[in-house]
C-alpha atoms as a PDB file:
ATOM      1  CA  UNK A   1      22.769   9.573  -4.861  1.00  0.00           C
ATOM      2  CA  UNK A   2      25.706   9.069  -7.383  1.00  0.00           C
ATOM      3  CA  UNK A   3      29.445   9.205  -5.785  1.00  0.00           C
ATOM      4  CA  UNK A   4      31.703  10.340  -7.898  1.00  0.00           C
ATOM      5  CA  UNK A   5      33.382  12.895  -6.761  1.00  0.00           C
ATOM      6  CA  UNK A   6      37.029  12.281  -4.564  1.00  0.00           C
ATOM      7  CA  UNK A   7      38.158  14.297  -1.803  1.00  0.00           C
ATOM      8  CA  UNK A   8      41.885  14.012  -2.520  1.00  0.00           C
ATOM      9  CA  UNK A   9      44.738  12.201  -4.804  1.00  0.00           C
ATOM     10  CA  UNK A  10      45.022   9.744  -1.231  1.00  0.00           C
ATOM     11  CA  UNK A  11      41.518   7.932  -2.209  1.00  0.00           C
ATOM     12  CA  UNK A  12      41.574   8.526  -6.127  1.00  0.00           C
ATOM     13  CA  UNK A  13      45.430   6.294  -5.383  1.00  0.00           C
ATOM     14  CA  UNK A  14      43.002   3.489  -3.522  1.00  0.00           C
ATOM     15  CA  UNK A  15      41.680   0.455  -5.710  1.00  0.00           C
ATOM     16  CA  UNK A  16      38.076   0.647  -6.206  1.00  0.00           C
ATOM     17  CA  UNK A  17      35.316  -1.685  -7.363  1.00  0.00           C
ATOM     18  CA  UNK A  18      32.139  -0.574  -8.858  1.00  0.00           C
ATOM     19  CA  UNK A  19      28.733  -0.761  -6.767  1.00  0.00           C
ATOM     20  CA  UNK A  20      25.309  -0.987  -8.992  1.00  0.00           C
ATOM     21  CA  UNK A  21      21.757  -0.730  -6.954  1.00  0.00           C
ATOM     22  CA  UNK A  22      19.066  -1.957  -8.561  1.00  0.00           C
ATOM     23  CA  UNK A  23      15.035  -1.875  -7.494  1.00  0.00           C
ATOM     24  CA  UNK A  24      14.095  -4.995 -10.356  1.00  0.00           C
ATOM     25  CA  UNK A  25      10.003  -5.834  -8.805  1.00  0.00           C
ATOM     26  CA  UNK A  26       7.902  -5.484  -5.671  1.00  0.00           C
ATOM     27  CA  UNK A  27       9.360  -8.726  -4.485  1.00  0.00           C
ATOM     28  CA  UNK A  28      12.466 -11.136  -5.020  1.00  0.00           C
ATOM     29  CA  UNK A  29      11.831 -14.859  -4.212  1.00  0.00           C
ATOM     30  CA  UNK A  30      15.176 -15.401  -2.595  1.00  0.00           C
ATOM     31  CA  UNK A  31      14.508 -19.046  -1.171  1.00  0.00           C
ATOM     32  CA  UNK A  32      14.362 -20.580  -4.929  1.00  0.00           C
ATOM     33  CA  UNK A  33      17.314 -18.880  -5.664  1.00  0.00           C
ATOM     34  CA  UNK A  34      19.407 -21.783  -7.130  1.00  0.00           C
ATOM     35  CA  UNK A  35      22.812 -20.042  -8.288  1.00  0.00           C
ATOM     36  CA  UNK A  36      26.008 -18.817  -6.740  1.00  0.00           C
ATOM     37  CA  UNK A  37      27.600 -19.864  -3.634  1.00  0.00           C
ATOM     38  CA  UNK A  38      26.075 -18.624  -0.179  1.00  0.00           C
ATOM     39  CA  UNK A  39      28.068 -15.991   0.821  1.00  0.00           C
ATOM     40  CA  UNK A  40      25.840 -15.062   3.955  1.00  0.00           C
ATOM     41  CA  UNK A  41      22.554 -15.318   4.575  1.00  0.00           C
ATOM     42  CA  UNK A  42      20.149 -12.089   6.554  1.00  0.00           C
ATOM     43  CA  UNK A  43      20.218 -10.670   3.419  1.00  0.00           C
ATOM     44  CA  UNK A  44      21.635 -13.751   0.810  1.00  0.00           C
ATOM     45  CA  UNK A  45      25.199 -12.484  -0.515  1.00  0.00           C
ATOM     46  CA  UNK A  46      26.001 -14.837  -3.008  1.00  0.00           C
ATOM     47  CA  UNK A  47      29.484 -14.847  -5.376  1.00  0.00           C
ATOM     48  CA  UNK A  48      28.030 -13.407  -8.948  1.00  0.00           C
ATOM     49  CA  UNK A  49      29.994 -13.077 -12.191  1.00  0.00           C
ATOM     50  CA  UNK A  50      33.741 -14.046 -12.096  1.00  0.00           C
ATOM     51  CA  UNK A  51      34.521 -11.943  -9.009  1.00  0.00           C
ATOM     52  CA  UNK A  52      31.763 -10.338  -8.006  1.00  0.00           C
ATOM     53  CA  UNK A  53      29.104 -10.413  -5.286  1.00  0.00           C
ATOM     54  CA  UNK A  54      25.243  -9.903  -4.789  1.00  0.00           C
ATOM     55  CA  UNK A  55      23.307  -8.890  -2.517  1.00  0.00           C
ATOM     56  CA  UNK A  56      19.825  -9.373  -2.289  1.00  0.00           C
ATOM     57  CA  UNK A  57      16.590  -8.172  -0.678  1.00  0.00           C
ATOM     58  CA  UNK A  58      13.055  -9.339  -0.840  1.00  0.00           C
ATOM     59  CA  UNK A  59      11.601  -6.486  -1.425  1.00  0.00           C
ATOM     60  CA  UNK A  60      12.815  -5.857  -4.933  1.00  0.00           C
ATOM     61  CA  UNK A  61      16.391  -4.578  -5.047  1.00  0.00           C
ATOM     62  CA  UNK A  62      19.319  -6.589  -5.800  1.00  0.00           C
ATOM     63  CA  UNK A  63      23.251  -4.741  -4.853  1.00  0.00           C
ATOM     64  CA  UNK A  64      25.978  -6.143  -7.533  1.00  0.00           C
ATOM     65  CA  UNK A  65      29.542  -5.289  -6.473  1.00  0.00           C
ATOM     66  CA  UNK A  66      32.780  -5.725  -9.000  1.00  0.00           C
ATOM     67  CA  UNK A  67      30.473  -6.957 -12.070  1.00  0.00           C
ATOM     68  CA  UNK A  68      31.369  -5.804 -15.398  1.00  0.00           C
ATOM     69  CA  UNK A  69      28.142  -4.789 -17.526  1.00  0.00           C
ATOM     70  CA  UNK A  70      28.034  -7.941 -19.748  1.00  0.00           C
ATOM     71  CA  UNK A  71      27.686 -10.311 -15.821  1.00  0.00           C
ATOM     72  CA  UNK A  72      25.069  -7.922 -14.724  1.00  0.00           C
ATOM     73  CA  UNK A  73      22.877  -8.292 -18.009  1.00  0.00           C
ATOM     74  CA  UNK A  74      23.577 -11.960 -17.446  1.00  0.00           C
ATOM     75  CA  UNK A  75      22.662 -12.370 -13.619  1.00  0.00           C
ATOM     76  CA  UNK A  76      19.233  -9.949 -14.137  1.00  0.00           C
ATOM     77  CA  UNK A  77      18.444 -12.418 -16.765  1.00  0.00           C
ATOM     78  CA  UNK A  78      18.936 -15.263 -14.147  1.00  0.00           C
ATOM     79  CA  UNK A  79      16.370 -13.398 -11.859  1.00  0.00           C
ATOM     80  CA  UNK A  80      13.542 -13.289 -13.837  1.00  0.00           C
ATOM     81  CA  UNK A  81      11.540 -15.727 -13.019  1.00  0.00           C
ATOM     82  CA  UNK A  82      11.591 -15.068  -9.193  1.00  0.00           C
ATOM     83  CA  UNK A  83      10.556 -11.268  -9.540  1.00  0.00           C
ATOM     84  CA  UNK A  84       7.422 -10.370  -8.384  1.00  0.00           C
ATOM     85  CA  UNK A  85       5.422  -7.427 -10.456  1.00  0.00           C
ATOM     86  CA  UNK A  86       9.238  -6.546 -12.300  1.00  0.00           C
ATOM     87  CA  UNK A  87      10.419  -2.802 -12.899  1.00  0.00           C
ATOM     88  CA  UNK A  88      11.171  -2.722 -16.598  1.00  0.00           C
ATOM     89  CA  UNK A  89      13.743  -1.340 -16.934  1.00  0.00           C
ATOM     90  CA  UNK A  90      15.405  -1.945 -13.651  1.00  0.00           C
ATOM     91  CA  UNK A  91      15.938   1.418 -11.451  1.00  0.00           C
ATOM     92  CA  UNK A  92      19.434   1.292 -11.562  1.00  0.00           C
ATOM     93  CA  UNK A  93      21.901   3.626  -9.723  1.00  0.00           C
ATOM     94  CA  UNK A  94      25.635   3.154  -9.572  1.00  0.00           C
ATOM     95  CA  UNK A  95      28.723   4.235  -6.981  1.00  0.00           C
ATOM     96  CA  UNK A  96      32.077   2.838  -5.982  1.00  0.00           C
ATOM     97  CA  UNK A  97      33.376   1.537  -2.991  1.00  0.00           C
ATOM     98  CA  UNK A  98      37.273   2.670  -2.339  1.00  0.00           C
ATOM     99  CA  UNK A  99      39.154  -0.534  -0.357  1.00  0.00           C
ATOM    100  CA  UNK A 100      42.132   0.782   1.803  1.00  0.00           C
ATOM    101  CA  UNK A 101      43.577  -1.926   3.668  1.00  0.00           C
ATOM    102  CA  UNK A 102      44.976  -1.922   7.333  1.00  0.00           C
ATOM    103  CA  UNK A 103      42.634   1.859   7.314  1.00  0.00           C
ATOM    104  CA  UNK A 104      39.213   2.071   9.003  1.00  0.00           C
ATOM    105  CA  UNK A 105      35.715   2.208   7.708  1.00  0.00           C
ATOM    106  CA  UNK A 106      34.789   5.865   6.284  1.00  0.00           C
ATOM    107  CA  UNK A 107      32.891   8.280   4.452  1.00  0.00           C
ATOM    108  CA  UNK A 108      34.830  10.532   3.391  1.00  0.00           C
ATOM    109  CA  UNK A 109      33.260  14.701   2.952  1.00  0.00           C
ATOM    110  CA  UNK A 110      32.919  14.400  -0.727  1.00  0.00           C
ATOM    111  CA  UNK A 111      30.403  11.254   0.292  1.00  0.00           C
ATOM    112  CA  UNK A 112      33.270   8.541  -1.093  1.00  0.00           C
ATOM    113  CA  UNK A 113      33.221   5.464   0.477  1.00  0.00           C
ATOM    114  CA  UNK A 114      35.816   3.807   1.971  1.00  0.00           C
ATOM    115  CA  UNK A 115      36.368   0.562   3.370  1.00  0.00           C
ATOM    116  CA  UNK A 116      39.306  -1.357   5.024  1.00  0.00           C
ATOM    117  CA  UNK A 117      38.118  -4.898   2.901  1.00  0.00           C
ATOM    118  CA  UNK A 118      35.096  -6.235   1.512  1.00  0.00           C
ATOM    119  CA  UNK A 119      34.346  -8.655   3.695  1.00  0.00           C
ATOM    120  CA  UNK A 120      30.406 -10.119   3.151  1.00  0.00           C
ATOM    121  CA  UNK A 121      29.508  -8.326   6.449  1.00  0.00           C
ATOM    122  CA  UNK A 122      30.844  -5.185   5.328  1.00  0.00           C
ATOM    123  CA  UNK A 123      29.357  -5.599   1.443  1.00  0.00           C
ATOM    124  CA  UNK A 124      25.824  -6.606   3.943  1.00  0.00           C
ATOM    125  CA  UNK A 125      26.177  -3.414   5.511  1.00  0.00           C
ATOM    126  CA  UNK A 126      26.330  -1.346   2.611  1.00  0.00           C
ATOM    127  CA  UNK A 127      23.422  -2.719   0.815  1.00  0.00           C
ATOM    128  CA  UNK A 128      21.283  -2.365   3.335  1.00  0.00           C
ATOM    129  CA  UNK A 129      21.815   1.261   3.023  1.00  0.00           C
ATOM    130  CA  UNK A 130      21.750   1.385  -0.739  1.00  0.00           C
ATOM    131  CA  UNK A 131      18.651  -1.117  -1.332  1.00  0.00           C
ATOM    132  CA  UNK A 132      16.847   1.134   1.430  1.00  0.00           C
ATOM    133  CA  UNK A 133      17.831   4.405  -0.258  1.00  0.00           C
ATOM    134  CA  UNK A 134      16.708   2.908  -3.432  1.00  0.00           C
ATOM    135  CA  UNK A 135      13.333   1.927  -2.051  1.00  0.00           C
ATOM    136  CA  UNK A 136      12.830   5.576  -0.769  1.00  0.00           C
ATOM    137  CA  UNK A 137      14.272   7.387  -4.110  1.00  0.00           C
ATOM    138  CA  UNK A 138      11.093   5.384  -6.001  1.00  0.00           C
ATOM    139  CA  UNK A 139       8.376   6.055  -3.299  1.00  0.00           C
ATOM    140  CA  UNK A 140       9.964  10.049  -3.223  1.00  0.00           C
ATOM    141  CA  UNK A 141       9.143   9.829  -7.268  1.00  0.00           C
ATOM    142  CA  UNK A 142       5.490   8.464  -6.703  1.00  0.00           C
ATOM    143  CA  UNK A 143       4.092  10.801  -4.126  1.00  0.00           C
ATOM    144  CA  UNK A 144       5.751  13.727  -6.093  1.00  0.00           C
ATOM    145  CA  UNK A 145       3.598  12.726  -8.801  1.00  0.00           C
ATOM    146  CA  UNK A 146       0.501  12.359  -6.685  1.00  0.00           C
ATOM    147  CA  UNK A 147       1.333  15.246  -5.136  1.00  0.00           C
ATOM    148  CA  UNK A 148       1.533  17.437  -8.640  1.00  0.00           C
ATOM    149  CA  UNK A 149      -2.360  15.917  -9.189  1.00  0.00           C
ATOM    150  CA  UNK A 150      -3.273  17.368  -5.850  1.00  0.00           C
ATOM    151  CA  UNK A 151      -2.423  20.879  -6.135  1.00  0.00           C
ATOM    152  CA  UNK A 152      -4.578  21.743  -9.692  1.00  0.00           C
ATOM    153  CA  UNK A 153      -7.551  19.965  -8.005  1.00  0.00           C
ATOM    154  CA  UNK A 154      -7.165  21.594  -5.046  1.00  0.00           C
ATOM    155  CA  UNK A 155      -7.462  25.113  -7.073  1.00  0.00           C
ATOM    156  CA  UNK A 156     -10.367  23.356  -8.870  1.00  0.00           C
ATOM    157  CA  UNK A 157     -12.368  22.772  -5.282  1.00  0.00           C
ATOM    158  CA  UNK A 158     -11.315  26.303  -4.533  1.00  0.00           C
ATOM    159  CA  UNK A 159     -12.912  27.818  -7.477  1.00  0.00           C
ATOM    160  CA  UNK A 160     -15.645  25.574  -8.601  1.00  0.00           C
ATOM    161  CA  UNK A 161     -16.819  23.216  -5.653  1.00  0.00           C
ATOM    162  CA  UNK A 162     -16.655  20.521  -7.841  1.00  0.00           C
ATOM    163  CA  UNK A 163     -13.669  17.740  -9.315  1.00  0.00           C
ATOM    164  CA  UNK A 164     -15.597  16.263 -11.734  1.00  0.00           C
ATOM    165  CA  UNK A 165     -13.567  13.076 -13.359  1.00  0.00           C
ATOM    166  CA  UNK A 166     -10.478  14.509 -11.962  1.00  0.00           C
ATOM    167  CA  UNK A 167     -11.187  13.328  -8.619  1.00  0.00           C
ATOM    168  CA  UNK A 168     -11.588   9.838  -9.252  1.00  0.00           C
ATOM    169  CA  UNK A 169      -8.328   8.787 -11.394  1.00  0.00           C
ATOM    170  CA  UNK A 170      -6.352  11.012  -8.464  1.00  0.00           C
ATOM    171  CA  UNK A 171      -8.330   8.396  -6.091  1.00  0.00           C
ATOM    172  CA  UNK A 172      -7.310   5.724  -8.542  1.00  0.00           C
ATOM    173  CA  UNK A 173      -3.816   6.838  -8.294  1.00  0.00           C
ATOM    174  CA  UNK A 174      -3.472   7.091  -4.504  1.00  0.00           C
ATOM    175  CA  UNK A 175      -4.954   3.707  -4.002  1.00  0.00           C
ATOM    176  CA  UNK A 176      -2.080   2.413  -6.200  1.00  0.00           C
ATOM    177  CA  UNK A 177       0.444   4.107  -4.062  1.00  0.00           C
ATOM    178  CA  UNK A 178      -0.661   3.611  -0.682  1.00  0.00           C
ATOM    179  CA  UNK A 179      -0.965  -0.263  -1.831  1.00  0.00           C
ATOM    180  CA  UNK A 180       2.336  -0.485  -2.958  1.00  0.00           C
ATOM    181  CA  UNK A 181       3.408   1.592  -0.111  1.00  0.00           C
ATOM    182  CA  UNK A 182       1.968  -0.872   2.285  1.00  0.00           C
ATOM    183  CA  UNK A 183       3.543  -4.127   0.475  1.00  0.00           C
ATOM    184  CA  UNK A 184       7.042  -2.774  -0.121  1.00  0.00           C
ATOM    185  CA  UNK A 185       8.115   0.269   2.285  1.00  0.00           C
ATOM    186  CA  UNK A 186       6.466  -1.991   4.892  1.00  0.00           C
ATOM    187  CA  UNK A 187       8.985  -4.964   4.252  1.00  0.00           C
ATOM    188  CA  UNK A 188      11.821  -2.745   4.559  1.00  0.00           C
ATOM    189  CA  UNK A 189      11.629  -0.898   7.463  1.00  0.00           C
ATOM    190  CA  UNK A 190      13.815   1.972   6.546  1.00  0.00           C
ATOM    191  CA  UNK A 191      14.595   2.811  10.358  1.00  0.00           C
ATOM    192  CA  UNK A 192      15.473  -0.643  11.522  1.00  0.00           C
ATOM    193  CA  UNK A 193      19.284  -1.347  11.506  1.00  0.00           C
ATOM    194  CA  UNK A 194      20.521  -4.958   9.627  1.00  0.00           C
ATOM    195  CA  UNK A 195      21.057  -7.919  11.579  1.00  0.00           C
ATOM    196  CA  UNK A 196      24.818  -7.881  10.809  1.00  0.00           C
ATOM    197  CA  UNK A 197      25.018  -5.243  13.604  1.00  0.00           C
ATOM    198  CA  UNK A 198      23.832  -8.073  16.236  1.00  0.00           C
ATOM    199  CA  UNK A 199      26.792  -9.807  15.245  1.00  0.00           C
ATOM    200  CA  UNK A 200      29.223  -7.088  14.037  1.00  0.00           C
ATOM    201  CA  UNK A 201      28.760  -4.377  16.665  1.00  0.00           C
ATOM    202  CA  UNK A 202      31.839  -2.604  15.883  1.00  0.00           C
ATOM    203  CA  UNK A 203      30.436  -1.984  12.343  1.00  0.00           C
ATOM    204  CA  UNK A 204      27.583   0.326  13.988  1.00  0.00           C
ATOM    205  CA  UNK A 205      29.657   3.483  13.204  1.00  0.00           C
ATOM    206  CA  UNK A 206      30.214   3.339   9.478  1.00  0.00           C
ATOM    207  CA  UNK A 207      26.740   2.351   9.472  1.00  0.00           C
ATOM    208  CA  UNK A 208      25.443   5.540  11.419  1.00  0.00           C
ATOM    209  CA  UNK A 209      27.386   7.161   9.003  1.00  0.00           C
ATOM    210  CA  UNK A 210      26.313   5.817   6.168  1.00  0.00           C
ATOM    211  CA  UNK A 211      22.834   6.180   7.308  1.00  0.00           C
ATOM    212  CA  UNK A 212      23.640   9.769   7.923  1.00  0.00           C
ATOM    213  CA  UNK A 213      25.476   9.972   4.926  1.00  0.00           C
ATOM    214  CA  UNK A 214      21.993   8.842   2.712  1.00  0.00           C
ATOM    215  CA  UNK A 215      19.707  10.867   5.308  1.00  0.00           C
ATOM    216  CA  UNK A 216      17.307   7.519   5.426  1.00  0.00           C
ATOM    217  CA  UNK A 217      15.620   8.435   8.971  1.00  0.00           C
ATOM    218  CA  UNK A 218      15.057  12.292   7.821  1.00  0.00           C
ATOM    219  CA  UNK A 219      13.906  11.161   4.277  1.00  0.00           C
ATOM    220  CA  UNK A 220      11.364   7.846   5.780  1.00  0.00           C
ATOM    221  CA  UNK A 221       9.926  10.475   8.432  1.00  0.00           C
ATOM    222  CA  UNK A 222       8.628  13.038   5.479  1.00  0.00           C
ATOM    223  CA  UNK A 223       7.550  10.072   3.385  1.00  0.00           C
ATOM    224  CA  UNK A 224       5.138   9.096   5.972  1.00  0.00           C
ATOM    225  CA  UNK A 225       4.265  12.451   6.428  1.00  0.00           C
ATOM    226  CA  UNK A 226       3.291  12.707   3.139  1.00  0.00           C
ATOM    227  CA  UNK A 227       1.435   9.282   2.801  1.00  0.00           C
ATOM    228  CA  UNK A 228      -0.344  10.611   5.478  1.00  0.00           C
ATOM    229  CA  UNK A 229      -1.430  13.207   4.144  1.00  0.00           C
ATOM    230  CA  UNK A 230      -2.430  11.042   1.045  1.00  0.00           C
ATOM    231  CA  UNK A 231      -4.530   9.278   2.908  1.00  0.00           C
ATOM    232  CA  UNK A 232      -6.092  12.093   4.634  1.00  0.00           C
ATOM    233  CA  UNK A 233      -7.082  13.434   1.015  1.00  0.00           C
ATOM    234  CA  UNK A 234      -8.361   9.949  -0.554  1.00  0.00           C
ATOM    235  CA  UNK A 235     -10.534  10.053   2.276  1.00  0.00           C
ATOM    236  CA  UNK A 236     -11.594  13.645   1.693  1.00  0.00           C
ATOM    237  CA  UNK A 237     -12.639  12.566  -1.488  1.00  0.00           C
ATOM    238  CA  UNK A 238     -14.306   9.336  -0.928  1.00  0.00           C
ATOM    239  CA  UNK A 239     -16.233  11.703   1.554  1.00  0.00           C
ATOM    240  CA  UNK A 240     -17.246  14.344  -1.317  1.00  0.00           C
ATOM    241  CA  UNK A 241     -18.076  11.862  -4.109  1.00  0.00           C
ATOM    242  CA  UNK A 242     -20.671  10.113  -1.485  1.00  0.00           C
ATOM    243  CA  UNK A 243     -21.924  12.882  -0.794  1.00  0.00           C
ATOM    244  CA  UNK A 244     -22.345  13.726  -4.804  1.00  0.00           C
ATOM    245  CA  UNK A 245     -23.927  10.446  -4.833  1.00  0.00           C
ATOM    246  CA  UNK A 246     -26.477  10.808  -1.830  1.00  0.00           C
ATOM    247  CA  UNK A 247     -27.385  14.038  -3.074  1.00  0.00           C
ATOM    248  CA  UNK A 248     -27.801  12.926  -6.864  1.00  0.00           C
ATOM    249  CA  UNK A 249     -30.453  10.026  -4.431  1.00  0.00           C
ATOM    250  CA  UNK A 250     -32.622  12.265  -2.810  1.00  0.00           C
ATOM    251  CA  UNK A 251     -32.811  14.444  -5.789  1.00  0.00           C
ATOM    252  CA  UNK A 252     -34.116  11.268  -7.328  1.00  0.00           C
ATOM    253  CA  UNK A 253     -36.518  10.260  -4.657  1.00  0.00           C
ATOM    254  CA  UNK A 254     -37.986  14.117  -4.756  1.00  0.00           C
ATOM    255  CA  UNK A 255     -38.472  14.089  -8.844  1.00  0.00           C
ATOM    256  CA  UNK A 256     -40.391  10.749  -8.359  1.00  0.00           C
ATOM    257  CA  UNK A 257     -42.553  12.132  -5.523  1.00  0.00           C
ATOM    258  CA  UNK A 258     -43.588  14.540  -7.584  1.00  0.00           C
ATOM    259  CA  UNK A 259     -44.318  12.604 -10.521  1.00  0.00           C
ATOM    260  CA  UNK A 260     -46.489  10.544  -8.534  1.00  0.00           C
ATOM    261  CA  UNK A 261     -48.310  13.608  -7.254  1.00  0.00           C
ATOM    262  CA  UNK A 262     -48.613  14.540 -10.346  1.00  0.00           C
ATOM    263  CA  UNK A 263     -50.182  10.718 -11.654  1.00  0.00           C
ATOM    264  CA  UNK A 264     -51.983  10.796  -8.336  1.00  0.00           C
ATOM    265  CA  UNK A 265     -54.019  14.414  -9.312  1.00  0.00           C
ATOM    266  CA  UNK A 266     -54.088  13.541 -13.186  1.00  0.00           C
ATOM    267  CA  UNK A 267     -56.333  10.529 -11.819  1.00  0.00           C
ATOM    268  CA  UNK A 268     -58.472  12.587  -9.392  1.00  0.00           C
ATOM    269  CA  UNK A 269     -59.459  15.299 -12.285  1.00  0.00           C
ATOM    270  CA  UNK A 270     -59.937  12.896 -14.836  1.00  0.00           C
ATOM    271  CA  UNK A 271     -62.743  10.859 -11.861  1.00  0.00           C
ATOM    272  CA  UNK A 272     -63.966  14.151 -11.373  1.00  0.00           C
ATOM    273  CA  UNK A 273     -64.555  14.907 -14.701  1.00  0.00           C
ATOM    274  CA  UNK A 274     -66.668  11.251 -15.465  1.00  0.00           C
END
């Protein structure tokens, strides 16, 4: 979800910095982290570039705020070597967040941000809510794609009772997703709100907004619904391809019966015979 749009000349007048949300790997190794002064910690915010911040999240995304394209090149370059499995290129998805001072925390009806400083809390806050939209805008591109397998073999069952090699690269594919889906979507826990909140209560509004705003509980609920319903249909066809195989057994054990029959009464008319 891109903001761009304003809802009026009032926050187009308001100075701005620029907000990039990137997924980089599976994982992030933030304890070896060696650059930047600590910000805040629950997730690290560190001071990036010449005025900007980062946050960052172990499970793969990394929020830069204020840092001009050359510093973000720079810093992902710096990350490297603590990425786990890395997304090349980075998913990358960019917004700005509109500073009015002395106002109160806001999201405005064209989906503008607005807030009254960027304090590390506040900069905490929104990450959380951009690194877990991230997370879900990837997972919502991987089922889709699973999901666009489904439907032809589901027609194929339909007409032919059989899937042939179709079935088992699907199965191939959902295993890969409901792994990943158990490593990363796991560590996030979409529904659960930051730890700044424990300390910041007061910021519990523009989060609910926010959260609102990025329809995270309404988008993690039909997720699971659909992982679900992954899982239901790997297991459907784990189910069908035994049974292939059992069959494709006792069809076996039959044809050999009768071969030794067969060996078994060759013998008996060639004794009766001498």
């Amino acid at each position: 979800m891109i903001v761009s749009a304003l809802d009026s000349p009032a926050i187009a007048d308001l100075p701005s910095i620029s907000v990039r949300t990137l997924l980089v790997g599976l994982r992030i190794d933030t304890k070896n982290l060696e650059q930047g002064p600590v910000l805040a910690t629950s997730p690290l915010t560190i001071r990036a570039g010449i005025r900007g911040r980062a946050v960052l999240f172990r499970y793969g995304v990394v929020v830069l705020f204020d840092l001009d394209p050359l510093e973000e090149v720079g810093f992902l370059a710096s990350l490297q070597r603590l990425v786990t499995e890395p997304v090349d290129p980075p998913e990358a998805e960019g917004t700005r967040l509109y500073l009015h001072a002395g106002g109160e925390d806001r999201v405005e009806h064209s989906g503008a941000i607005v807030m009254a400083e960027p304090t590390p809390e506040r900069l905490q806050l929104l990450s959380d809510i951009l690194g877990k939209n991230a997370v879900l805008d990837h997972y919502e591109k991987r089922v889709a794609q699973v999901f666009d397998r489904i439907d032809p073999l589901a027609a194929t069952l339909q007409r032919k009772g059989d899937f042939s090699s179709q079935g088992k690269e699907l199965l191939q594919q959902i295993g890969g997703v409901l792994m990943t889906q158990q490593r990363m979507v796991g560590r996030v826990e979409v529904l659960d709100k930051p730890e700044v909140l424990w300390d910041r209560p007061g910021l519990e509004r523009i989060y609910l907004r926010l959260e609102d705003e990025y329809e995270l509980r309404e988008r993690g609920r039909v997720l699971d619904r659909k992982l679900e319903l992954i899982a239901r249909t790997s297991e459907t066809l784990l189910e069908l391809m035994q049974n292939r195989r059992s069959m494709r057994v006792e069809w076996y054990i039959v044809i050999l019966i009768v071969i030794e029959i067969m060996l078994s009464a060759g013998d008996m008319i060639l004794r009766s015979h001498s």
